[in-house]
Protein backbone atom coordinates (compact mmCIF):
# COMPACT_ATOMS: atom_id res chain seq x y z
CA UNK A 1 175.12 103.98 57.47
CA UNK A 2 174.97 107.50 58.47
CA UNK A 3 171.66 107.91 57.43
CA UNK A 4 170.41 105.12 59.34
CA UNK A 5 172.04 106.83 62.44
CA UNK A 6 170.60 109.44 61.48
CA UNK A 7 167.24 108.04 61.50
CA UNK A 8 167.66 106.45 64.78
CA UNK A 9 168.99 109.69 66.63
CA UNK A 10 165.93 111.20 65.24
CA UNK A 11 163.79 108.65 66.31
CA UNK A 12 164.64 107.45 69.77
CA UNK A 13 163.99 110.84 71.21
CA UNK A 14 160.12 110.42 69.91
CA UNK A 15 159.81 107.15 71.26
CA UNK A 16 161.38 108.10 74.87
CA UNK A 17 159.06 111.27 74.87
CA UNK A 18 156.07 109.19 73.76
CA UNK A 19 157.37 106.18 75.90
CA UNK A 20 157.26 107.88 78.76
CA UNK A 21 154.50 109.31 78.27
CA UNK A 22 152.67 106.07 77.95
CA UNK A 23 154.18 104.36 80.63
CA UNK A 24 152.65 107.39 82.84
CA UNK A 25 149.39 107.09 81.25
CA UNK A 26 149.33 103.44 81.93
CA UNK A 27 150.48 104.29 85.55
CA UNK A 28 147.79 107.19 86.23
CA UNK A 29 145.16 104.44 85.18
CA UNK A 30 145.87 101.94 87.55
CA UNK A 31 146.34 103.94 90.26
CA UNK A 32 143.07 105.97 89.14
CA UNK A 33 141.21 102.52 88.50
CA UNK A 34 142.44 101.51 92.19
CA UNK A 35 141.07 104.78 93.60
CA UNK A 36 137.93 104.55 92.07
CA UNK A 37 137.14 101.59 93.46
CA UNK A 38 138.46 102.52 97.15
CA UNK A 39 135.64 105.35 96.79
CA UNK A 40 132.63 103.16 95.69
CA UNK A 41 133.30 101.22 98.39
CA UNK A 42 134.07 103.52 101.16
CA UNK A 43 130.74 105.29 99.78
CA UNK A 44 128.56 102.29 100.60
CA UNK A 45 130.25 102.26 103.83
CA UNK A 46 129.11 105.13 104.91
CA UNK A 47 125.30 105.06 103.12
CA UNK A 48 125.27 101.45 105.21
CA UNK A 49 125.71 103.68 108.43
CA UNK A 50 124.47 106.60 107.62
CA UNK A 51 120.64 106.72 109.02
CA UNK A 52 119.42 109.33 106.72
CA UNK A 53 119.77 107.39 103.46
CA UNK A 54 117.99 104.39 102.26
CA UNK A 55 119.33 100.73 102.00
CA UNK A 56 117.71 100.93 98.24
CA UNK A 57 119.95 104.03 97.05
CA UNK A 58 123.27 102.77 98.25
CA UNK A 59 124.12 100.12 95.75
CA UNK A 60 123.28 102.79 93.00
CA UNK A 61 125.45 105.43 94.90
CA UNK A 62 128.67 103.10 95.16
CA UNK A 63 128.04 102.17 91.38
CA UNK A 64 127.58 105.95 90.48
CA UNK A 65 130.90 107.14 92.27
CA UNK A 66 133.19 104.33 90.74
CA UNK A 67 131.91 105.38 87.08
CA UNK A 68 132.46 108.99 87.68
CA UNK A 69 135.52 108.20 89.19
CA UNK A 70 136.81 106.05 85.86
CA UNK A 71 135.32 109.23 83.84
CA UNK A 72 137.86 111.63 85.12
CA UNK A 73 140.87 109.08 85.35
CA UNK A 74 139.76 108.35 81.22
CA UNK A 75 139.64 111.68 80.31
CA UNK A 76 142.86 112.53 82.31
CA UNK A 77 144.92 110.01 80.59
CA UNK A 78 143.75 110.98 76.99
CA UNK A 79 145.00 114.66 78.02
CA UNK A 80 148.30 113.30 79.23
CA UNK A 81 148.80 111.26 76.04
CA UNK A 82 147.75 114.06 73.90
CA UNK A 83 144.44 113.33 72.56
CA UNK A 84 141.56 115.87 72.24
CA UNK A 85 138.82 115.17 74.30
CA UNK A 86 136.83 117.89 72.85
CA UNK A 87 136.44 115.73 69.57
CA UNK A 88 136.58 112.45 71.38
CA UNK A 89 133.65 114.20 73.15
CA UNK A 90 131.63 114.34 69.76
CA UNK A 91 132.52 111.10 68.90
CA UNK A 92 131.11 109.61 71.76
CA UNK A 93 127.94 111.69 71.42
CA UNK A 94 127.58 109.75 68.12
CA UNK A 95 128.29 106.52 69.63
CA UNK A 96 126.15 107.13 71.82
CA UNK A 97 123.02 108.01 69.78
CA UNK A 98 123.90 104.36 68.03
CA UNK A 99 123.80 102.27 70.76
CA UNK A 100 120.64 104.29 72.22
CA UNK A 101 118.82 103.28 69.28
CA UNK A 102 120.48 99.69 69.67
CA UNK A 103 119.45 99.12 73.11
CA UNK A 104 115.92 100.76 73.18
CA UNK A 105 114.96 98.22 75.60
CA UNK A 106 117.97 98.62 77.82
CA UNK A 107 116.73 102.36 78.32
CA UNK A 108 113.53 101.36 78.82
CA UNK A 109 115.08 99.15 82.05
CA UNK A 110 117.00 102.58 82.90
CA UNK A 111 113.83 104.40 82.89
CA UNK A 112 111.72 101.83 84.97
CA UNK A 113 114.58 101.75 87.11
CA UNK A 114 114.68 105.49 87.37
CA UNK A 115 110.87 104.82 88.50
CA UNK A 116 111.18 102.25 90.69
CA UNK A 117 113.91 104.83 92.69
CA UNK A 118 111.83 107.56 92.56
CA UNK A 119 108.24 106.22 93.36
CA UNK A 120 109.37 103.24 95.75
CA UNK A 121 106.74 100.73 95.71
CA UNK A 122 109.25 98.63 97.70
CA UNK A 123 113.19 98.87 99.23
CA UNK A 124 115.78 96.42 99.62
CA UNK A 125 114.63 94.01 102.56
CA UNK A 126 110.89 94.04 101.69
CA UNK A 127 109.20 90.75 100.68
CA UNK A 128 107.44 91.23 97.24
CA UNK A 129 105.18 89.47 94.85
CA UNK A 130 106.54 90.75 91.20
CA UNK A 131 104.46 89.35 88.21
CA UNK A 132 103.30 85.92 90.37
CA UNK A 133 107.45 85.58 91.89
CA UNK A 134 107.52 85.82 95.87
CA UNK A 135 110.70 86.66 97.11
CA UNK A 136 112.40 89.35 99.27
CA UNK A 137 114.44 92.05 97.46
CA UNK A 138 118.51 92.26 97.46
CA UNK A 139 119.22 95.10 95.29
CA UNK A 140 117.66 97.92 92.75
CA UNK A 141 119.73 98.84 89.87
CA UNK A 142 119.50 100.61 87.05
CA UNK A 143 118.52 97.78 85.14
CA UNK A 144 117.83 94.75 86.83
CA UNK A 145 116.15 94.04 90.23
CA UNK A 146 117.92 91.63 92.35
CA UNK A 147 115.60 89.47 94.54
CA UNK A 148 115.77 86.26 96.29
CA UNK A 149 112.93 83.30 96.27
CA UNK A 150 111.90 82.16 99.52
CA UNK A 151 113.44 79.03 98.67
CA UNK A 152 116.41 80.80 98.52
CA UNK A 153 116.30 81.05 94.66
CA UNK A 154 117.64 83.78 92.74
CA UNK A 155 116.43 86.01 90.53
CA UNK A 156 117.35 88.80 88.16
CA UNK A 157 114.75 90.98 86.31
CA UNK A 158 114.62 93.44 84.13
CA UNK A 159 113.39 96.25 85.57
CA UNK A 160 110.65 96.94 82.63
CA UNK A 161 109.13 93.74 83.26
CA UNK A 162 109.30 94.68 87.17
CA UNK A 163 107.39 98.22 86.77
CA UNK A 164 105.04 97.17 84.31
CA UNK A 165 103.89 94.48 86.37
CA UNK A 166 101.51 94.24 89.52
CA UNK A 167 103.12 94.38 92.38
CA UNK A 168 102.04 92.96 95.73
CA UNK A 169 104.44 94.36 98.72
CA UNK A 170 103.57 92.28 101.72
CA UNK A 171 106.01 94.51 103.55
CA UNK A 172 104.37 97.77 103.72
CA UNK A 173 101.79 97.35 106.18
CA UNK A 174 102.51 96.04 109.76
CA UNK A 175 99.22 94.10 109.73
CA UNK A 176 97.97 91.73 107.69
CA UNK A 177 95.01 89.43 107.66
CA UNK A 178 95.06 85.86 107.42
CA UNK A 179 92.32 84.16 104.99
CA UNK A 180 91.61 80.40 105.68
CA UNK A 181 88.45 77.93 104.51
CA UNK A 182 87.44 75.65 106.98
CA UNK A 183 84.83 72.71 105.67
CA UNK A 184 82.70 70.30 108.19
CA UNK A 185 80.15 68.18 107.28
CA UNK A 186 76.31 68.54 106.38
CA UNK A 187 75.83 66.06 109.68
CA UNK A 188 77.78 68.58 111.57
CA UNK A 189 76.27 71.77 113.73
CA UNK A 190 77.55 74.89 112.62
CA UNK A 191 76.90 76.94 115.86
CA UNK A 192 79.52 74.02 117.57
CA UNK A 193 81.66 74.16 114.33
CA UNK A 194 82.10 77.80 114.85
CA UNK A 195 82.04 77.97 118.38
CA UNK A 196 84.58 75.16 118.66
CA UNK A 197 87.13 77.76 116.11
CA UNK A 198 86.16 81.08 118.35
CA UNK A 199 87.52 79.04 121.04
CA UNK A 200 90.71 78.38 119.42
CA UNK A 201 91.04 82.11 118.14
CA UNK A 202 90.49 83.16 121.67
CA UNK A 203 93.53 81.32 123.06
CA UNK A 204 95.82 82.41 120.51
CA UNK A 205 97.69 85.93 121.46
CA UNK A 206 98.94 86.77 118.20
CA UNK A 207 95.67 87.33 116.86
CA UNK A 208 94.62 90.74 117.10
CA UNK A 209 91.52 91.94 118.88
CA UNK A 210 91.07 95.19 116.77
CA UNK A 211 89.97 94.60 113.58
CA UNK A 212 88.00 91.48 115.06
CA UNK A 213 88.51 87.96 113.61
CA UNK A 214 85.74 87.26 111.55
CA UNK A 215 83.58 83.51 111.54
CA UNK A 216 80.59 83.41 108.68
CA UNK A 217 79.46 80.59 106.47
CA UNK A 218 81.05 81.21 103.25
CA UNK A 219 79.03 78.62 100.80
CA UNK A 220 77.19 75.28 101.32
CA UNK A 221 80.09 73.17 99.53
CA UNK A 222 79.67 70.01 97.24
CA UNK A 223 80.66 67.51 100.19
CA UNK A 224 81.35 70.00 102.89
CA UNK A 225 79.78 73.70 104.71
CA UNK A 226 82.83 76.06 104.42
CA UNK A 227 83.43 78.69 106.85
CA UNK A 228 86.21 81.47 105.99
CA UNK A 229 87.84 81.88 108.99
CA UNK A 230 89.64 85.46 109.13
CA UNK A 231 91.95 86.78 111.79
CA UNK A 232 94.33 89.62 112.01
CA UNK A 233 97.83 89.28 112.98
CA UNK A 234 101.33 90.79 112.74
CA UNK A 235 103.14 90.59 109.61
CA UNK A 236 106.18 89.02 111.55
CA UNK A 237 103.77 86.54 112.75
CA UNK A 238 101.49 85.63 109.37
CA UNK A 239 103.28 82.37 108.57
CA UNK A 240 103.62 80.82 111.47
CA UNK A 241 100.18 81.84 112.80
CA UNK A 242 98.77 80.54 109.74
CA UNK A 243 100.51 76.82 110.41
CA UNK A 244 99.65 76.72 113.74
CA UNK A 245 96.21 77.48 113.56
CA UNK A 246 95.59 74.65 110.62
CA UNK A 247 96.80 72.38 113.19
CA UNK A 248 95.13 73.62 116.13
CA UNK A 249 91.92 73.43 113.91
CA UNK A 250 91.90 70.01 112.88
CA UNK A 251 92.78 68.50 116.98
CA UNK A 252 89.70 70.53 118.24
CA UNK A 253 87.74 69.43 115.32
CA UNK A 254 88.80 65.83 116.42
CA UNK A 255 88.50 66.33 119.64
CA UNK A 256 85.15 67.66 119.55
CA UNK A 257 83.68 65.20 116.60
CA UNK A 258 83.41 67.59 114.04
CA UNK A 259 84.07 65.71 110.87
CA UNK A 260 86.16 66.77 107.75
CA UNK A 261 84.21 65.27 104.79
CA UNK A 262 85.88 63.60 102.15
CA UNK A 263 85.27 64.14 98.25
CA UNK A 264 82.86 61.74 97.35
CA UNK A 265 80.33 61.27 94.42
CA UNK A 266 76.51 59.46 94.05
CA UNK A 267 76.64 57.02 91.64
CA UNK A 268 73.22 56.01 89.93
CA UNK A 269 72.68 52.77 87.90
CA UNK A 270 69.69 52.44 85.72
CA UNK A 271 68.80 48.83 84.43
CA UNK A 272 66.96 49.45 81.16
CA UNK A 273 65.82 45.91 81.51
C-alpha cells in the first residue's frame, strides 16, 4: 500500500506539470489557429482596397499569411511542450524530400503557377481561352487556376496544363475585330450586295472608323459568293455588335432582294438504255 502511494505522489506531480502544460499548448493553438485566420483575412481586405496591388496576388497573399501564421503557432507549441524543433526541423527536411519526389507533378503545378504570377498572361477578371475552354478567371493559385465558363460553369485546372497550353486572352486589348462570312447568290450583284452591308456598317456607331471595316469577296462558294465582312469594335461591345449586325444583315438583305442560297446539289441520271 505504501508503495502504491508512493507511486502516485510521484506521479501526479508529472502529470499536473505535463497536464498543464498540454492544456496550454492546446490553448495557444486555438487561439493561434483563430489569429491566423483573422490575418489572412484582414490581409485580403486590405490588397482588395489597396490600388497598388493586383486582384491576381491577393488570394495568394491571404493564403501565404495564414500558413506562416500556423508555422509560428506549430513551432511555438512544440517549444512549450518540450519538443526540439531543431531535430523536428531535420525530420521534416526528410519528409519533405519524400513527398517532393511523390508529388513531382504537384511541383510542376507550383512552378507553372509561380509562372503564371510572374509573367501574367492574364489576371483575375480577364476572359480567357485556356486549351479550347472560354471562361473568365476567378482565382490563381499555386496550383490550380480557378475560372468560370460563360455558362456559368466551373472549372479547376491544374496549373501545368494551364501554362503549357495556348492561351488566347481576349481581355488584353481594348479593340478587337469582328470576323463574319456573308454568302448571296450567283444571281445576285455583288456591288449591291456590298453596298447594301456598307450601308448597314455606316449606321452602326460602335463600329470603329480607324482601322476601317473591311468588305472583299472572300471565295466563289459551292451554292453561294461569300464576302468576309470585318469591322472593328470595342471589346465591351464584340458580342452584342456581332448579334446585332447578323440580324441587321439578313432584313436589308430581304429588304433589298438579295437572296441567301440554300445548300443544294445537281443530280444527273444516265439511262444506259
Amino acid at each position: 500500500m505504501e508503495n502504491i502511494n508512493s507511486i502516485v505522489e510521484s506521479i501526479v506531480p508529472i502529470l499536473v506539470q505535463y497536464g498543464l502544460k498540454v492544456l496550454a499548448a492546446v490553448f495557444v493553438l486555438i487561439v493561434g489557429w483563430s489569429v491566423a485566420g483573422w490575418l489572412s483575412k484582414k490581409v485580403r481586405r486590405q490588397c482588395e482596397k489597396s490600388e497598388t496591388i493586383d486582384a491576381t496576388l491577393t488570394p495568394l497573399l491571404a493564403k501565404i499569411t495564414k500558413i506562416v501564421g500556423l508555422t509560428v503557432v506549430v513551432i511555438f507549441v512544440l517549444n512549450m511542450v518540450g519538443i526540439q524543433t531543431a531535430s523536428l526541423v531535420a525530420v521534416l527536411g526528410a519528409a519533405g524530400l519524400a513527398v517532393g519526389l511523390a508529388w513531382q507533378g504537384t511541383l510542376a503545378d507550383v512552378a507553372a503557377g509561380v509562372m503564371l504570377l510572374v509573367m501574367r498572361p492574364f489576371n483575375v477578371g480577364d476572359s480567357v481561352d485556356i486549351a479550347g475552354v472560354s471562361g473568365t478567371v476567378k482565382e490563381i493559385g499555386l496550383v490550380t487556376t480557378k475560372m468560370n465558363t460563360f455558362d456559368n460553369v466551373a472549372m479547376i485546372l491544374p496549373n501545368s496544363n494551364v501554362w503549357g497550353t495556348n492561351i488566347k486572352n481576349m481581355s488584353e486589348n481594348d479593340i478587337r475585330r469582328l470576323d463574319m462570312v456573308i454568302g448571296f447568290g450567283y444571281d445576285d450583284n455583288i456591288d449591291h450586295a456590298m453596298e447594301t452591308i456598307k450601308d448597314v456598317l455606316d449606321g452602326e456607331d460602335r463600329i470603329l472608323d480607324d482601322p476601317a471595316p473591311q468588305i472583299a469577296v472572300s471565295e466563289l462558294g459551292g451554292s453561294s459568293v461569300n464576302l468576309i465582312v470585318r469591322p472593328w469594335t470595342t471589346k465591351e461591345d464584340y458580342w452584342s455588335l456581332k448579334f446585332d449586325l447578323t440580324k441587321r444583315i439578313k432584313e436589308r438583305f430581304d429588304e433589298e432582294g438579295i437572296n441567301f442560297p440554300y445548300p443544294s446539289h445537281d443530280v444527273y441520271i444516265h439511262n444506259e438504255n
